[in-house]
N, C-alpha and C. Protein backbone atom coordinates (compact mmCIF):
# COMPACT_ATOMS: atom_id res chain seq x y z
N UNK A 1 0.85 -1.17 0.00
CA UNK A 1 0.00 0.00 0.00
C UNK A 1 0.89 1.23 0.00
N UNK A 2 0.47 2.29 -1.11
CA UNK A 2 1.30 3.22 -0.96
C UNK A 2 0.79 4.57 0.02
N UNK A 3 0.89 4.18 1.31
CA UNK A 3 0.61 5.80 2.44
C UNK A 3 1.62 5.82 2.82
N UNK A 4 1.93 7.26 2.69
CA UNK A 4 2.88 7.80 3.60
C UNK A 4 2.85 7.67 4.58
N UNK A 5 1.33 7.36 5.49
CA UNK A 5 1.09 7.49 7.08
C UNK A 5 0.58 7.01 7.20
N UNK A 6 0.72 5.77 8.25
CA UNK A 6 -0.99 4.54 8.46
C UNK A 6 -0.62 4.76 10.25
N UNK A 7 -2.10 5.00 10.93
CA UNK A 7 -2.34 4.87 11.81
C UNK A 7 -3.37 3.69 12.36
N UNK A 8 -3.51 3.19 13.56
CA UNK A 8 -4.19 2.10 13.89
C UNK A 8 -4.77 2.21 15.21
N UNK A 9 -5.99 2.60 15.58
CA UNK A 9 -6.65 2.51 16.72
C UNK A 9 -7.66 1.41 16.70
N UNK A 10 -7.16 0.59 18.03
CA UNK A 10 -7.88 -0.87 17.71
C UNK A 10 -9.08 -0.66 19.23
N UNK A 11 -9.90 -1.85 19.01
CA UNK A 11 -10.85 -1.79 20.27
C UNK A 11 -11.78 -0.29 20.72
N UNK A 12 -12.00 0.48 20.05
CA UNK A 12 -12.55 1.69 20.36
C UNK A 12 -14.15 1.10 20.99
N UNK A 13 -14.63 2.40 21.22
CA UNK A 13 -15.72 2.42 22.06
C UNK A 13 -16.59 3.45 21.47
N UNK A 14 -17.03 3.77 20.10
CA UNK A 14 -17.54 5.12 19.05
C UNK A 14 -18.69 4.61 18.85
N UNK A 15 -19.71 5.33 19.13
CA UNK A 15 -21.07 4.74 19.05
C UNK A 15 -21.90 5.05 17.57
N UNK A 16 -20.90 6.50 16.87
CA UNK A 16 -21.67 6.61 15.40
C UNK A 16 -20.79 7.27 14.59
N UNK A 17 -20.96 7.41 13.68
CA UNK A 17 -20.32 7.80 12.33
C UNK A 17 -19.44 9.15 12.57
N UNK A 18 -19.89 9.69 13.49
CA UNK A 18 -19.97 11.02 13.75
C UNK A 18 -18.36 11.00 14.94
N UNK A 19 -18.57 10.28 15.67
CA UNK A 19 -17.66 9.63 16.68
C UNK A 19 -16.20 9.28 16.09
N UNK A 20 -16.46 8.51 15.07
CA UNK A 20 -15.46 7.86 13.99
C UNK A 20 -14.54 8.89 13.80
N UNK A 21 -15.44 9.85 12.60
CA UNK A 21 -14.65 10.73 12.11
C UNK A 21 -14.01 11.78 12.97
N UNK A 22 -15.03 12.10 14.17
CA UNK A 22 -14.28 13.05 15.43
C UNK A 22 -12.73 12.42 15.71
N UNK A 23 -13.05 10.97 15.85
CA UNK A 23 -11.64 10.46 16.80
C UNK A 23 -10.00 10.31 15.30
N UNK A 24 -10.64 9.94 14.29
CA UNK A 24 -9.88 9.65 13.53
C UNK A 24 -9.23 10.84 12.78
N UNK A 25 -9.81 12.04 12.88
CA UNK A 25 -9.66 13.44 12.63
C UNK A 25 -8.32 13.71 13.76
N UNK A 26 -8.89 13.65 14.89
CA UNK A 26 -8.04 13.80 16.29
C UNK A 26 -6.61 13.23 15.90
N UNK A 27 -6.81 11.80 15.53
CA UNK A 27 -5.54 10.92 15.69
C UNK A 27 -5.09 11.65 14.38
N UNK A 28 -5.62 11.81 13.23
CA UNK A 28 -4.57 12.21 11.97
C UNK A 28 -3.98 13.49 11.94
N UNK A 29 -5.01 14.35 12.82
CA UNK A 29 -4.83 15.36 12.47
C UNK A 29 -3.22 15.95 13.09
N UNK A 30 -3.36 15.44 14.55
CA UNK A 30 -2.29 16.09 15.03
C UNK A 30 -0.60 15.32 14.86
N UNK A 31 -1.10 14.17 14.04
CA UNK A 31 0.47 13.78 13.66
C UNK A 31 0.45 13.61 11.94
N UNK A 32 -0.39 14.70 11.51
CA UNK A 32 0.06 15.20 10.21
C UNK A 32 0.29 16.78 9.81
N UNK A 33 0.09 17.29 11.22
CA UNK A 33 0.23 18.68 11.33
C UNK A 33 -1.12 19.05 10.63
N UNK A 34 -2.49 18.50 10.71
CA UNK A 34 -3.42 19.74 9.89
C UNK A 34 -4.34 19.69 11.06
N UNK A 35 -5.33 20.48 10.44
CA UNK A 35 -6.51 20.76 11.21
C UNK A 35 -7.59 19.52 11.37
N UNK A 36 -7.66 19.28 12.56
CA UNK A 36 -9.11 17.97 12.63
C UNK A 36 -10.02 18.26 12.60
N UNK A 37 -10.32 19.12 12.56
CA UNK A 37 -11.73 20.20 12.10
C UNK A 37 -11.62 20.26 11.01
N UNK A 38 -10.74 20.51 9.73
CA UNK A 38 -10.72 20.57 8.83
C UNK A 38 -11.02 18.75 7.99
N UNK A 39 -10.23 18.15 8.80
CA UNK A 39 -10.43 16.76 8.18
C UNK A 39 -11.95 15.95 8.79
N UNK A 40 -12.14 16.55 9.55
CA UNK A 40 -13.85 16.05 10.28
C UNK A 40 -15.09 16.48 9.08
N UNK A 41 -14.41 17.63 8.94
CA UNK A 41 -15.74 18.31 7.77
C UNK A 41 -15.66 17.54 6.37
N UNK A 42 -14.25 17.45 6.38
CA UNK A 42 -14.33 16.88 4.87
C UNK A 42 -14.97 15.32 4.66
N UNK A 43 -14.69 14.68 5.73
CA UNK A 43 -14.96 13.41 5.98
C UNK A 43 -16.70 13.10 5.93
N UNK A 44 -17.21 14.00 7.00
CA UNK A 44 -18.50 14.57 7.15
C UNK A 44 -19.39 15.02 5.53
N UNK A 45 -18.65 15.80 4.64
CA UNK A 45 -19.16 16.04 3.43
C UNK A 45 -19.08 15.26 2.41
N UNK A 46 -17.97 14.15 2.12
CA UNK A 46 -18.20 12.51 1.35
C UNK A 46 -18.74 12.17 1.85
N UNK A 47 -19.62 12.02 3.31
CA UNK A 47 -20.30 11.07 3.59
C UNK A 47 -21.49 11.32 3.62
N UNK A 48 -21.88 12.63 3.16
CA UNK A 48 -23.35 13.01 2.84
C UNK A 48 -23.48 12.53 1.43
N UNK A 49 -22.64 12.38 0.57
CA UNK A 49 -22.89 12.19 -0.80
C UNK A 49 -23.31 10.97 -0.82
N UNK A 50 -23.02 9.88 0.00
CA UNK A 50 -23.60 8.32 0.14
C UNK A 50 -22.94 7.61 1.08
N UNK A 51 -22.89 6.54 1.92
CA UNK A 51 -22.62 5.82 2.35
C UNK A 51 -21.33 5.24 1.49
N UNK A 52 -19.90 5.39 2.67
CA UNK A 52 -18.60 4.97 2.23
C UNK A 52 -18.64 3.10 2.76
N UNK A 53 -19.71 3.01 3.36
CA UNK A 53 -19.72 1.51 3.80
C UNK A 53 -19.20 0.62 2.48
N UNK A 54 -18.63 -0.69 2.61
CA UNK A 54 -18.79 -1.34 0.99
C UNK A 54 -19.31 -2.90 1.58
N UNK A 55 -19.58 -2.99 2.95
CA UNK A 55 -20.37 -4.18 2.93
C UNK A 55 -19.64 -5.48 4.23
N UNK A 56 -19.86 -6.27 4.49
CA UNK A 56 -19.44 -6.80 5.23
C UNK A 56 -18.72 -6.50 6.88
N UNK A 57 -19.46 -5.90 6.89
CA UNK A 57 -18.96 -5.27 8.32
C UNK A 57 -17.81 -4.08 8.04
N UNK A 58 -17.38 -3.66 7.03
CA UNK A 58 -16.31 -2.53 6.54
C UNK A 58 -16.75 -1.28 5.95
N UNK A 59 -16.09 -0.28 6.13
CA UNK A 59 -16.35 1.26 5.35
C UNK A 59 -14.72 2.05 5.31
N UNK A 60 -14.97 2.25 3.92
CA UNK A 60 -13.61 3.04 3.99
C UNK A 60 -14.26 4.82 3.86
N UNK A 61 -14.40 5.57 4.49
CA UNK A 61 -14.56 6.77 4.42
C UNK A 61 -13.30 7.30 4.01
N UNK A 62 -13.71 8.45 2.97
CA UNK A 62 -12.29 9.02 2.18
C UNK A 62 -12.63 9.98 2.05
N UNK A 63 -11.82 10.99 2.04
CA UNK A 63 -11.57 12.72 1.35
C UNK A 63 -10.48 13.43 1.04
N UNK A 64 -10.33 13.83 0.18
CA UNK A 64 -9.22 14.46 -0.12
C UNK A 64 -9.22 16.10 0.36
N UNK A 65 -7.71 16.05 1.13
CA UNK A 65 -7.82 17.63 1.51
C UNK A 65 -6.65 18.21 1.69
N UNK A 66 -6.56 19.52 1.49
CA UNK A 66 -5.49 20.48 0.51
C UNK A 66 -4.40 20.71 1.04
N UNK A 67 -3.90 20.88 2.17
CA UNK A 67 -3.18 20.78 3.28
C UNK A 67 -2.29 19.38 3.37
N UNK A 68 -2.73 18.44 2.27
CA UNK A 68 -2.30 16.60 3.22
C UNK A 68 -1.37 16.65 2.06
N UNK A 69 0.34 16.58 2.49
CA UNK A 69 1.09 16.10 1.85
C UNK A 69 1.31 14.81 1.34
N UNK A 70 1.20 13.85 1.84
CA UNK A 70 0.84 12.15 1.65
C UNK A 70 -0.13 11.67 1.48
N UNK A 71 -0.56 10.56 0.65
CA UNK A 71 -1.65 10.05 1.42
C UNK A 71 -1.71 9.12 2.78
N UNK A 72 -2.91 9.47 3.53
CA UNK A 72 -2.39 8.65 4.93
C UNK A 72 -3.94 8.02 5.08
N UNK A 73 -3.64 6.96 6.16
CA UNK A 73 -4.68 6.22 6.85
C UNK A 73 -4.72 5.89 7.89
N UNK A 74 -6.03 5.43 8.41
CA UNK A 74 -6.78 5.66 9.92
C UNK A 74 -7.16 4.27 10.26
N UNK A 75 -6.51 3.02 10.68
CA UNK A 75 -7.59 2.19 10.59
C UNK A 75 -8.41 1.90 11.83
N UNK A 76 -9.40 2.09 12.00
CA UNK A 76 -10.35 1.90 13.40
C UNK A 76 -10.85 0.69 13.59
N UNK A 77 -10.67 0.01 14.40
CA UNK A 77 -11.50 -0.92 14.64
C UNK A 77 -12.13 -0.45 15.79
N UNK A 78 -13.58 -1.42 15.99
CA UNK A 78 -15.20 -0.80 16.79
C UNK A 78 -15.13 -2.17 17.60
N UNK A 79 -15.55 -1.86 19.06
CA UNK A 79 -15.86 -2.76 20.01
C UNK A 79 -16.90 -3.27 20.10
N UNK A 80 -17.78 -2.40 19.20
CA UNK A 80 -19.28 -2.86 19.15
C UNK A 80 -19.87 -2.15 17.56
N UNK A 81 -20.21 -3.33 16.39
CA UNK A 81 -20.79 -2.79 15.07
C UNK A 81 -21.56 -1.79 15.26
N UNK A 82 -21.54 -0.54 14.04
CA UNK A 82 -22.27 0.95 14.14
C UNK A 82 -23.00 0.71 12.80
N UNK A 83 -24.25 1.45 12.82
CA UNK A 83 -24.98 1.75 11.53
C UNK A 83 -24.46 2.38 10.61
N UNK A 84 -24.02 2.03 9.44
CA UNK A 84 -23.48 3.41 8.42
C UNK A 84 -23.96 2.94 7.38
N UNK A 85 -25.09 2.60 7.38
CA UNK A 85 -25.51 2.91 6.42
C UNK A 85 -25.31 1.94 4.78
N UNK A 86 -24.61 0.62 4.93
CA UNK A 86 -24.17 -0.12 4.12
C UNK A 86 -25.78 -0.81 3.43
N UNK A 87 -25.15 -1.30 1.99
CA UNK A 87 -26.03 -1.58 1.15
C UNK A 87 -26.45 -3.17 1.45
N UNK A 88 -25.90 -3.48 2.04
CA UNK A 88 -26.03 -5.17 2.71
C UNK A 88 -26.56 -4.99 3.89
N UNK A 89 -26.75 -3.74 4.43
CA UNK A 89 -27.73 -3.84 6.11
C UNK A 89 -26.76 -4.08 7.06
N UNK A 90 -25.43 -4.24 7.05
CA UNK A 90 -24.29 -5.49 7.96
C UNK A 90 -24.14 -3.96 9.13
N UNK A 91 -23.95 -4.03 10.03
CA UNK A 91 -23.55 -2.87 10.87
C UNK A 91 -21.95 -2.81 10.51
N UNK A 92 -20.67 -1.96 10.77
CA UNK A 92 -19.48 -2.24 10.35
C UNK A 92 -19.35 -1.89 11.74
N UNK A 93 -17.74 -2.62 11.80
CA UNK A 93 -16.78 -2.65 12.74
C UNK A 93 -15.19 -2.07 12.66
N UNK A 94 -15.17 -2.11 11.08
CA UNK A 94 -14.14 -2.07 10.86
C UNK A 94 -13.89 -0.99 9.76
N UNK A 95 -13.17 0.04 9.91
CA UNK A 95 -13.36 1.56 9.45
C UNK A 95 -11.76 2.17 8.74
N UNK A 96 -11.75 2.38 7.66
CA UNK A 96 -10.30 2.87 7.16
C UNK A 96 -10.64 4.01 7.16
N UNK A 97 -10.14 5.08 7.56
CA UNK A 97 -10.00 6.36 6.84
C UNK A 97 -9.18 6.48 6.14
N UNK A 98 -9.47 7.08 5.03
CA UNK A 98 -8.25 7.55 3.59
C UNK A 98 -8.51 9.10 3.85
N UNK A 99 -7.14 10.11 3.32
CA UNK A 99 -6.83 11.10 3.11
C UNK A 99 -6.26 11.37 1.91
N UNK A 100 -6.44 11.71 1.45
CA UNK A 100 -5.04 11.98 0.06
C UNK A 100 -5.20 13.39 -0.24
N UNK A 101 -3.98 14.07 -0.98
CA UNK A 101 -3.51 15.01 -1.04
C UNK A 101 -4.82 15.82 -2.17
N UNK A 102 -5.24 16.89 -1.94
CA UNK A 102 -6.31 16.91 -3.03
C UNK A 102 -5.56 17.16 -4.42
N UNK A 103 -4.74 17.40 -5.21
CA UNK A 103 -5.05 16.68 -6.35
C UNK A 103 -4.43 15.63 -6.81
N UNK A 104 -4.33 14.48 -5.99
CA UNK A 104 -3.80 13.11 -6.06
C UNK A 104 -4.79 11.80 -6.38
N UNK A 105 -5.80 12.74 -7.71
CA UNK A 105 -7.37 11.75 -8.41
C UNK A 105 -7.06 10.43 -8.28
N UNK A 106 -5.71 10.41 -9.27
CA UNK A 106 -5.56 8.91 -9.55
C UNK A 106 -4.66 8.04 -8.12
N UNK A 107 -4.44 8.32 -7.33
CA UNK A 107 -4.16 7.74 -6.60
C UNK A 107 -5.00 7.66 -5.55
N UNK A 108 -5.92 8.70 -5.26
CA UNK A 108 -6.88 8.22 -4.43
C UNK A 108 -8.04 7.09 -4.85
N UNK A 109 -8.07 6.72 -6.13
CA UNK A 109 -8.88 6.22 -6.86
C UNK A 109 -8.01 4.32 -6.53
N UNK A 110 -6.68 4.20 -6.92
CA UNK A 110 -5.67 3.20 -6.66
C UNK A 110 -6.15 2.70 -5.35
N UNK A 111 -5.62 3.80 -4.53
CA UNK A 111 -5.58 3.09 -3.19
C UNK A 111 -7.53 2.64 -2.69
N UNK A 112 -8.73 3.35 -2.89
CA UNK A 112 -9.60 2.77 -2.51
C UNK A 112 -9.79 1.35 -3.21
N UNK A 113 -9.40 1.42 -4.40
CA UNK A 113 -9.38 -0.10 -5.35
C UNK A 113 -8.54 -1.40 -4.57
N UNK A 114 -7.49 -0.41 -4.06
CA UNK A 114 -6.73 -1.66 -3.21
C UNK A 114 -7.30 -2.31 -1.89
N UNK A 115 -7.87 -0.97 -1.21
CA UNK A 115 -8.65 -1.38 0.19
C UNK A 115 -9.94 -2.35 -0.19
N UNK A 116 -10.56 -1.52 -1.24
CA UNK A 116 -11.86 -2.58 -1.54
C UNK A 116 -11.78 -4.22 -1.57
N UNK A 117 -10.49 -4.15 -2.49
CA UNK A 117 -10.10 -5.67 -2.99
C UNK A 117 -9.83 -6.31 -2.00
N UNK A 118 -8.64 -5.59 -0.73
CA UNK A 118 -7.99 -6.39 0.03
C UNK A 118 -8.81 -6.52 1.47
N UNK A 119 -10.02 -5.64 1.64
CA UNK A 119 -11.17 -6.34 2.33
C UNK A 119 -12.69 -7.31 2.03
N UNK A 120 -12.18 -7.55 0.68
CA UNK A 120 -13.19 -8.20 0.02
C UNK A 120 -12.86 -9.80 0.62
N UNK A 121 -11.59 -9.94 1.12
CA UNK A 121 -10.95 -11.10 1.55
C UNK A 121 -11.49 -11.52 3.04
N UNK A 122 -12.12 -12.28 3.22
CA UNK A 122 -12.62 -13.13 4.69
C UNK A 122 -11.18 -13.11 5.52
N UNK A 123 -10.53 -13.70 4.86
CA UNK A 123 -9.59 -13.53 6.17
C UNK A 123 -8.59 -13.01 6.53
N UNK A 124 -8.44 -11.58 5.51
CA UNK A 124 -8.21 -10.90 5.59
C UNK A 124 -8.91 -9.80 6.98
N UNK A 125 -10.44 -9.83 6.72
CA UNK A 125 -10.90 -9.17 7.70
C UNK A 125 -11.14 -9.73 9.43
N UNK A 126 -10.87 -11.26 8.93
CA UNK A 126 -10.80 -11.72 10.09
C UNK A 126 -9.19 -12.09 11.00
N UNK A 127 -8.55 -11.39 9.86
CA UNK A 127 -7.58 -11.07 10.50
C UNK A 127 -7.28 -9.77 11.62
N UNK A 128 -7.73 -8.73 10.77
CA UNK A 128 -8.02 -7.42 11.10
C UNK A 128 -9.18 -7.18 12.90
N UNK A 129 -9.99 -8.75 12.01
CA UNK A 129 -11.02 -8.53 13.69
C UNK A 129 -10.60 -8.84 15.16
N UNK A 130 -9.53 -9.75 14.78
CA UNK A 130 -8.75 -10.50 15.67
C UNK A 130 -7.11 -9.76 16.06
N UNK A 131 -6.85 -8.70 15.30
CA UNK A 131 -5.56 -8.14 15.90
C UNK A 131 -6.27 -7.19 16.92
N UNK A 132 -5.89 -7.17 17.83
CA UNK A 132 -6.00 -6.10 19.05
C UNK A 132 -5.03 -4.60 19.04
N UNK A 133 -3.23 -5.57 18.85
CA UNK A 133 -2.64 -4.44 18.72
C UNK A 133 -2.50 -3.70 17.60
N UNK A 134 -2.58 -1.91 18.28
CA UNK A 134 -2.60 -1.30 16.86
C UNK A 134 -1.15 -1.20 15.88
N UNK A 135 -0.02 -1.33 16.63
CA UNK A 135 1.30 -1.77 16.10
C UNK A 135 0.86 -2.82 15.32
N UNK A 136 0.44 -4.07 15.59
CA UNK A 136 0.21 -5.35 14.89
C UNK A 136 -0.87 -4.90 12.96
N UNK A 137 -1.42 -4.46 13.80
CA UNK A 137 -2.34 -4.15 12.95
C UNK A 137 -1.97 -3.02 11.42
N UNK A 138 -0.97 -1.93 11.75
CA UNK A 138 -0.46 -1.38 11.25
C UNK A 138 0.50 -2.50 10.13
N UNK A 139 1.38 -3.59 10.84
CA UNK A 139 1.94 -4.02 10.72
C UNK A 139 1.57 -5.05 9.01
N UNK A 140 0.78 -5.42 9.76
CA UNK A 140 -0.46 -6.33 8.89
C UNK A 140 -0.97 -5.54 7.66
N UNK A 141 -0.93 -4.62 7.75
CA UNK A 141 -1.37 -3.13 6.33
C UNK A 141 -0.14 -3.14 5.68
N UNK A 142 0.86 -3.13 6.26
CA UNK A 142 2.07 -2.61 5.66
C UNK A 142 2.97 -3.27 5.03
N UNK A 143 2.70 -4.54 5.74
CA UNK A 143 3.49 -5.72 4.93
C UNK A 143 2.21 -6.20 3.77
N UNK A 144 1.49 -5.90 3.10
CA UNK A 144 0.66 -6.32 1.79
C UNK A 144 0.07 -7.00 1.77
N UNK A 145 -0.15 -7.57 3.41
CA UNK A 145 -0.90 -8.52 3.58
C UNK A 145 -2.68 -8.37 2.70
N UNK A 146 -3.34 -6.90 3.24
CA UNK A 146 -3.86 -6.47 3.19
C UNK A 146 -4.83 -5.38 1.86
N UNK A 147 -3.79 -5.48 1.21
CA UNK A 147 -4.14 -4.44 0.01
C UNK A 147 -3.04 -4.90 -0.77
């Protein structure tokens, strides 16, 4: 996977969509130097356009924003499945945030193709359900296991 920045908060306790993007804003924001207010809204405004869910207990929420030198990622895992809204009804648990640099089209386009594919995999995600640590978990993204 090509991010400059992968972060991993495992076991959370976020009761809605809203929660997600608050905490994952928080975590990116301040170890990419931007605004989490800035990345909350943007996150907040793809996700009015439709549901980033893609099914199986997963959602990759994405936005591109102007400020983000790299592209980076958020991966959340949920202690308890949230409604977002997926086309299969599944509640998700398991949450990527994507960032990419805004005008980085074709690579933001790459990397959701890669996340899609590489959670389309059972055990892949049941890998993901079963790491606790967020080092591990990072780990698990980075070596290709994953995408």
């Amino acid at each position: 996977m090509t991010l400059g920045h992968l972060q991993a908060l495992s076991d959370q306790s976020l009761l809605s969509k809203k929660r997600v993007f608050e905490r994952a804003a928080e975590a990116m924001g301040g170890s990419l130097n931007l605004s989490s207010e800035t990345i909350y809204r943007a996150l907040l405004e793809r996700e009015k356009l439709g549901s980033t869910a893609i099914g199986e207990g997963i959602a990759i929420p994405h936005c591109r924003i102007n400020d983000c030198a790299v592209p980076a990622g958020c991966l959340v895992t949920l202690q308890e499945p949230i409604d977002f809204g997926s086309a299969d009804g599944q509640d998700v648990d398991i949450i990527f945030v994507l960032l990419v640099p805004e005008e980085a089209t074709e690579v933001h386009l790459k990397l959701l193709a890669a996340l899609a594919r590489s959670f389309s995999h059972a055990e892949v995600r049941d890998r993901v359900r079963q790491t606790q640590d967020p080092e591990a978990l990072k780990q698990l993204l980075l070596r290709g296991d994953a995408a």
